[in-house]
Protein backbone atom coordinates (compact mmCIF):
# COMPACT_ATOMS: atom_id res chain seq x y z
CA UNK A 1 111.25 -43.73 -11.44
CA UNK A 2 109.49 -43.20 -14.39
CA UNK A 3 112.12 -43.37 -16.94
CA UNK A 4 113.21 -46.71 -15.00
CA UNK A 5 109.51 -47.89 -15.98
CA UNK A 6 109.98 -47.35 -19.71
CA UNK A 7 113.21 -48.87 -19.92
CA UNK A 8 111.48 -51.93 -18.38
CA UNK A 9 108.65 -51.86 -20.87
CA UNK A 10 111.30 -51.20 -23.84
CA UNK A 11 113.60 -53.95 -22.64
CA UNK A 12 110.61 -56.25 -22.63
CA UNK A 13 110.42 -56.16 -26.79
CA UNK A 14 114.06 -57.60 -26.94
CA UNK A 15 115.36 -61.31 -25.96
CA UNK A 16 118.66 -60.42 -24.51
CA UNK A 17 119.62 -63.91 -25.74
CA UNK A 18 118.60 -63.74 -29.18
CA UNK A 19 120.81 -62.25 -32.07
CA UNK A 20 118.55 -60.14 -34.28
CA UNK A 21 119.17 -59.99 -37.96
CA UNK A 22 120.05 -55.84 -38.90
CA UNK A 23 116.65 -55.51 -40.52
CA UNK A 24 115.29 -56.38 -37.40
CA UNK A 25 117.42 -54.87 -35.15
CA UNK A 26 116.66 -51.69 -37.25
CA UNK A 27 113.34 -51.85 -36.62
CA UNK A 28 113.50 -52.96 -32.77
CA UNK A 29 116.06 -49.75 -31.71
CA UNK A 30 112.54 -47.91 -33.71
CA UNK A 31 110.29 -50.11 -31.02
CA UNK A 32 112.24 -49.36 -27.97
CA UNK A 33 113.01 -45.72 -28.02
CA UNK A 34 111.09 -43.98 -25.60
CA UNK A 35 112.66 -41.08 -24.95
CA UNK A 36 111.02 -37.59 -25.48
CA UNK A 37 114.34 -36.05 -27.42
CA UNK A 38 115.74 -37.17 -30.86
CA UNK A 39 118.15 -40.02 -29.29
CA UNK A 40 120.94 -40.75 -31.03
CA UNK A 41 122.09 -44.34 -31.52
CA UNK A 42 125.13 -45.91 -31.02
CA UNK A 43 127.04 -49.20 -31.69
CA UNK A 44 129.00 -51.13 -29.73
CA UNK A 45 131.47 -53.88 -30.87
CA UNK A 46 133.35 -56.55 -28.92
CA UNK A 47 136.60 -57.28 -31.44
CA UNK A 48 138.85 -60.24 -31.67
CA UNK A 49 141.67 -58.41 -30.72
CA UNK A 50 144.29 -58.01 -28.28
CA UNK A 51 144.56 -53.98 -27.42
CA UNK A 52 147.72 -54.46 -25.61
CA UNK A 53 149.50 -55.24 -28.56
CA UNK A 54 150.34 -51.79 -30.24
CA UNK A 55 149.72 -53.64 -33.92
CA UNK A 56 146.47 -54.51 -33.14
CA UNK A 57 145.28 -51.33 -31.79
CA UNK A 58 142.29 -49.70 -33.93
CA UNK A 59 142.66 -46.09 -35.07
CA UNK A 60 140.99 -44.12 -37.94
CA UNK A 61 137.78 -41.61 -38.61
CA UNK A 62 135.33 -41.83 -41.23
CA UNK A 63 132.50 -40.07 -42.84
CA UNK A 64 128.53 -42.00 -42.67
CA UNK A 65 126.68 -41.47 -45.91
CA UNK A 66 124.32 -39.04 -43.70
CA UNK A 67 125.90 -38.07 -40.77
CA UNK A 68 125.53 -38.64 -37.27
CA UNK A 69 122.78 -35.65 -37.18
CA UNK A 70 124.97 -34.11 -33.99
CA UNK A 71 126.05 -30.46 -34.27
CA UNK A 72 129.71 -30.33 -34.10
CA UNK A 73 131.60 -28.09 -32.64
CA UNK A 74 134.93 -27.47 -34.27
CA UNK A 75 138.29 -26.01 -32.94
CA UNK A 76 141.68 -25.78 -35.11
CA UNK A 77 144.85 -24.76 -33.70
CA UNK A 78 145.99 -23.06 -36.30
CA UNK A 79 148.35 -19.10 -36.99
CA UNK A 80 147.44 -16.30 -39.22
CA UNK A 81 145.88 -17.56 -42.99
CA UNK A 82 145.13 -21.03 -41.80
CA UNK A 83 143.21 -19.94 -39.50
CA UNK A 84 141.34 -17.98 -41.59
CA UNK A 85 140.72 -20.69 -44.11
CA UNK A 86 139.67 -22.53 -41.00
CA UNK A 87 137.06 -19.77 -39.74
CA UNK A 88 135.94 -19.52 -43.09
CA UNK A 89 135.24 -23.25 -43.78
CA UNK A 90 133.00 -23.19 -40.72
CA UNK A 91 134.90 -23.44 -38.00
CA UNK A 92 133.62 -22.86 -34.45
CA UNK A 93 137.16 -21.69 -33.24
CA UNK A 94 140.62 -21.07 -34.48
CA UNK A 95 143.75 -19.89 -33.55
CA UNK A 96 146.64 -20.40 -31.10
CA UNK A 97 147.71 -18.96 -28.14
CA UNK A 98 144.63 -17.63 -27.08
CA UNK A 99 142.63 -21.04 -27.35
CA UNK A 100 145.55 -22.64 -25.48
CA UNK A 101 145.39 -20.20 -22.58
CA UNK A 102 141.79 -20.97 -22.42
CA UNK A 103 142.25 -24.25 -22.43
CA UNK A 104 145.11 -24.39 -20.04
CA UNK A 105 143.62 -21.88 -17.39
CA UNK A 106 140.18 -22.56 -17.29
CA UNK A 107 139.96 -26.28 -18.27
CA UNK A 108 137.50 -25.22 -21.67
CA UNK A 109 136.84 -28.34 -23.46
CA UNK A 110 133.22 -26.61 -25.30
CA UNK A 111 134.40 -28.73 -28.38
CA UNK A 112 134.04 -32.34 -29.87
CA UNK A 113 136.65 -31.89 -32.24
CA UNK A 114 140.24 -30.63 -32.24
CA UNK A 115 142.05 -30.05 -35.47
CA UNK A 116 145.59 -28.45 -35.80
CA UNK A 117 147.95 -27.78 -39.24
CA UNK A 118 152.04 -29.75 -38.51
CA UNK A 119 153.47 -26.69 -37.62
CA UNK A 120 151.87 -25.96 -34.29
CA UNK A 121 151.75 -29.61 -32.84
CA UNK A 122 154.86 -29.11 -30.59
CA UNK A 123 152.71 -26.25 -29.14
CA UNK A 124 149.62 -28.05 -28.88
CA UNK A 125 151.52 -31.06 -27.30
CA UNK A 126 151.84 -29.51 -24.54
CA UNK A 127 147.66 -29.70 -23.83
CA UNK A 128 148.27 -33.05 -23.45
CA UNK A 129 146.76 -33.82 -20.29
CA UNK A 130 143.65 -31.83 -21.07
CA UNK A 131 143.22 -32.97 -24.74
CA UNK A 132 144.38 -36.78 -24.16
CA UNK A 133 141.25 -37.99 -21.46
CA UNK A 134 138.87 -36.79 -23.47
CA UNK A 135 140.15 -38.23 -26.68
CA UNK A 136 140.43 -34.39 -28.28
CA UNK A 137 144.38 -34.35 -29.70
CA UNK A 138 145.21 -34.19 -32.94
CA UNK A 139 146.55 -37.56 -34.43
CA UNK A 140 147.61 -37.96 -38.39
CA UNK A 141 146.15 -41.23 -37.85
CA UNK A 142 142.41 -39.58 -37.72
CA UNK A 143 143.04 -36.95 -40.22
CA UNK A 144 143.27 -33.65 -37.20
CA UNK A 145 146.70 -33.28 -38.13
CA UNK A 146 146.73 -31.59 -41.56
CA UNK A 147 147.39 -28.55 -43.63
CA UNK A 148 144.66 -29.07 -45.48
CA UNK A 149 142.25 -27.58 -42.75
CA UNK A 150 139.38 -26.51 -45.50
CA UNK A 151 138.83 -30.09 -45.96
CA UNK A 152 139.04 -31.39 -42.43
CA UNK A 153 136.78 -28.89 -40.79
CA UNK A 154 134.09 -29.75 -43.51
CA UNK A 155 134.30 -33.25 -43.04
CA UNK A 156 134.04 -32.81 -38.90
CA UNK A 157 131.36 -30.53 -39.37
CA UNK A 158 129.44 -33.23 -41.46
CA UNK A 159 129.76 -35.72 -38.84
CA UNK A 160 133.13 -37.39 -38.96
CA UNK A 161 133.63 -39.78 -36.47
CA UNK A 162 136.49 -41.55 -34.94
CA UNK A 163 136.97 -45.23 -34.54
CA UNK A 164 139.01 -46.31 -31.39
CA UNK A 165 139.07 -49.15 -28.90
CA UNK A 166 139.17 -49.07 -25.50
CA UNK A 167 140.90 -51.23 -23.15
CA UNK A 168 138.76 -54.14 -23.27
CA UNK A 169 139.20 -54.24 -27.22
CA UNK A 170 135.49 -52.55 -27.34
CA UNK A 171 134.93 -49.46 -29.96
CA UNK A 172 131.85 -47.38 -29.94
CA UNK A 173 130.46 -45.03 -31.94
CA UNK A 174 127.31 -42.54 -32.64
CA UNK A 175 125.74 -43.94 -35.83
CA UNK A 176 123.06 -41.42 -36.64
CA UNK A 177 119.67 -40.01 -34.47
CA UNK A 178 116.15 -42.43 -34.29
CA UNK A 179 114.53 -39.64 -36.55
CA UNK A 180 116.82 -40.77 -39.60
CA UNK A 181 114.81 -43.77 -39.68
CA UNK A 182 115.97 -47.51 -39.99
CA UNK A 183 116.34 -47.34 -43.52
CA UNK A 184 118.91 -44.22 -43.23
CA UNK A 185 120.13 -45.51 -39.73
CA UNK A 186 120.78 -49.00 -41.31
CA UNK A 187 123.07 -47.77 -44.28
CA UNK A 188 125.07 -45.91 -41.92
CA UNK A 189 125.54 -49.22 -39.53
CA UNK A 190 126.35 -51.35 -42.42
CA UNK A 191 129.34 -48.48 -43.93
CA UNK A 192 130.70 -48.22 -40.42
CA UNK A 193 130.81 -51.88 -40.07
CA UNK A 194 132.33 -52.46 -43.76
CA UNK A 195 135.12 -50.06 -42.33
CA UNK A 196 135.42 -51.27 -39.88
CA UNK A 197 136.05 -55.00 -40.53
CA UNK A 198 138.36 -54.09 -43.57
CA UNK A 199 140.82 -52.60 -40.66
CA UNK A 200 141.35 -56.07 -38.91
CA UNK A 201 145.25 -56.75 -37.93
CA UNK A 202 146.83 -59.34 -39.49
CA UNK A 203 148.01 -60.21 -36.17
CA UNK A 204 144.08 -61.01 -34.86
CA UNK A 205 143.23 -64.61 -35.02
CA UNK A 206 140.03 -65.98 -34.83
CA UNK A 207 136.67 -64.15 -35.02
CA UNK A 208 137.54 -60.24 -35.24
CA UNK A 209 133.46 -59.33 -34.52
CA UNK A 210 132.79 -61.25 -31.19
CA UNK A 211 129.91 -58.89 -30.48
CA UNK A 212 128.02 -56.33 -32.31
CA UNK A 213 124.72 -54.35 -30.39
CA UNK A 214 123.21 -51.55 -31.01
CA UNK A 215 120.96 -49.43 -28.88
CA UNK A 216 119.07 -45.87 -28.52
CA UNK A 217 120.08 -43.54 -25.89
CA UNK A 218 118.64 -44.66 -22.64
CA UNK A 219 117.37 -47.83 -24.55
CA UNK A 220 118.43 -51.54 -24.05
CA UNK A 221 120.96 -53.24 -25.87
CA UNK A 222 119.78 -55.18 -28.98
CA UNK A 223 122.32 -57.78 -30.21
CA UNK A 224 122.84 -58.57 -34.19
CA UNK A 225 123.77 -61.65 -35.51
CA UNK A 226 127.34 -61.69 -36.94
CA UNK A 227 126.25 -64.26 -40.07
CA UNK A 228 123.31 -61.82 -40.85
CA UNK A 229 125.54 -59.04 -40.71
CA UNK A 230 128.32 -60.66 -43.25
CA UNK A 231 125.84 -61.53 -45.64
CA UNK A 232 124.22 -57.62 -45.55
CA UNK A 233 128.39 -56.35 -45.85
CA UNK A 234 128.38 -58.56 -48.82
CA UNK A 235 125.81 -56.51 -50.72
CA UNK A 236 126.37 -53.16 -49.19
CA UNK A 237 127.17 -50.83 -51.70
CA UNK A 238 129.18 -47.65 -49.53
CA UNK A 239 128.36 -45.02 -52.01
CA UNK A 240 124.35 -46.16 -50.77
């Protein structure tokens, strides 16, 4: 009951009608956290496109200039040196058959990301139904499928994160914790949006950013004005 009583008083600070400028949608996610545990935040985006059309589908991972501030857990499917290289660039597991029995007997998922080299896809294939729900198999398109494992366990480890819509042409995303601070949170919002908005189809007509929020876990939903947001792209440098 209690934590229904500070979401009240939180959602109280923001107009659900009003579209907040980032500066001061920043500084609101700041005003409304209430939780007692670093909360991360997230965004949410409404795009102008149609997700049953396979060329307008959204697919890619990125880097923010400082992280999301989760700890990663890493797997790679990998044999014999690569799976060394793997363990050694930090990787939480690695190897083959004996990750894929766990997987397949037990129904272990104690990873957020799944990383394998070319050569052992048609093995890990197989893990579909485990690995595909939870958005964990490889794809080229994201960077999981790779030989150079070195570089893509580094990069998950750091806080890569994947953009994907869903089915109602929606992508989310972890953007960094409320301890970065809306200074740090901010220039992580602004590089995934700048990403993001450079990926639109040619195919999508009309306005590709129909929504944009942001919000704190367990917080309200604090929409951003789209003009705002343009003009703050238009300035952004992404080496910030």
């Amino acid at each position: 009951m209690s934590k229904g009583k500070n979401f009240l008083e939180a959602s109280k600070k923001v107009d659900k009608l009003a579209l907040y400028s980032v500066d001061e949608a920043m500084k609101l996610l700041e005003d409304t956290h209430f939780a007692k545990f670093d909360a991360s935040v997230d965004v949410a985006i409404k795009l102008g496109i149609d997700p049953r059309q396979a060329n307008q589908q959204m697919r890619t991972a990125l880097n923010l200039p400082h992280g999301t501030g989760k700890d990663m857990k890493v797997l790679v499917f990998a044999k014999d040196d690569k799976a060394s290289e793997a363990k050694s660039a930090g990787a939480d597991y690695a190897g083959l058959e004996e990750l894929i029995e766990k997987i397949t007997k037990e129904n272990w998922l104690g990873f957020d990301v799944a990383i394998a080299t070319p050569d052992v896809m048609s093995e890990v294939g197989k893990l579909g139904k485990f690995l595909g729900p939870r958005g964990l198999m490889p794809s080229p398109k994201v960077g999981t499928v790779t030989v150079d494992v070195e570089k893509a366990v580094k990069e998950s480890k750091a806080g890569r994160i994947e953009i994907k819509n869903d089915k109602g042409g929606v992508v989310h995303a972890p953007i960094g914790k409320i301890s970065f601070g809306a200074q740090k949170i901010k220039e992580n919002f602004l590089s995934f949006m700048d990403n993001l908005t450079k990926m639109k189809p040619a195919s999508s007509k009309g306005a590709f950013l129909r929504k944009v929020s942001v919000s704190t876990t367990m917080g309200p939903g604090i929409n951003i004005d789209t003009l705002d947001l343009r003009e703050e792209l238009k300035n952004f440098d992404i080496a910030a």
